[in-house]
N, C-alpha and C. Protein backbone atom coordinates (compact mmCIF):
# COMPACT_ATOMS: atom_id res chain seq x y z
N UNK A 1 0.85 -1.22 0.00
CA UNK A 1 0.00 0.00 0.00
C UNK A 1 0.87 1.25 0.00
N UNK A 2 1.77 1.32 -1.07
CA UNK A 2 2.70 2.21 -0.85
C UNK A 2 2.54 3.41 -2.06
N UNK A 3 1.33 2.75 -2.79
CA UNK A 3 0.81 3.98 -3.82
C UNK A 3 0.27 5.03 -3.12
N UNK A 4 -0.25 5.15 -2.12
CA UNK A 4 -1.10 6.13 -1.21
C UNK A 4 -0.06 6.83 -0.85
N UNK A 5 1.11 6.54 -0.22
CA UNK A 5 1.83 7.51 0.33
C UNK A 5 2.93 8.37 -1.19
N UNK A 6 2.76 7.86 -2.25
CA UNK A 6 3.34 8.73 -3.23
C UNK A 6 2.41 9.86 -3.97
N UNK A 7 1.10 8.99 -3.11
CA UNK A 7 0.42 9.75 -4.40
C UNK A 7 -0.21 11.00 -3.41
N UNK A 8 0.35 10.75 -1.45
CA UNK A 8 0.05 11.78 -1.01
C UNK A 8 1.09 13.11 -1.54
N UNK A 9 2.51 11.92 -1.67
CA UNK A 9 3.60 12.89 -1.66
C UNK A 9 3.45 13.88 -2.64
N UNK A 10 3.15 13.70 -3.60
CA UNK A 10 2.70 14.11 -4.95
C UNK A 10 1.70 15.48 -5.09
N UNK A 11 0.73 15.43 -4.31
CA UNK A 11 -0.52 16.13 -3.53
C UNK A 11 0.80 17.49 -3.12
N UNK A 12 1.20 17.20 -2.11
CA UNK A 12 1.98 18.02 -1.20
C UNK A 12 3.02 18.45 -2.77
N UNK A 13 3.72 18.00 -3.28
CA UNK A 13 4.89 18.72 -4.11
C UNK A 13 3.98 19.76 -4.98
N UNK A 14 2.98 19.52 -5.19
CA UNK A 14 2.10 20.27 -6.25
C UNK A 14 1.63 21.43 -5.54
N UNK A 15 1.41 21.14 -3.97
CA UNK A 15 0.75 22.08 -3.71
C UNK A 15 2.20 23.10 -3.11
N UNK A 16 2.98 23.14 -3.67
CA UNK A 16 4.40 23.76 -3.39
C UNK A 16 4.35 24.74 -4.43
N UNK A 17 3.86 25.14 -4.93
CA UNK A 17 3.91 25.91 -5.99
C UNK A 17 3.92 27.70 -5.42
């Protein structure tokens, strides 16, 4: 279950903008 935590990470880098 390690897609969830990339696809939180992912969430968070985007919202870095």
């Amino acid at each position: 279950m390690e897609e969830l935590q990339v696809y939180l990470e992912l969430d968070r880098s985007q919202q870095h903008d």
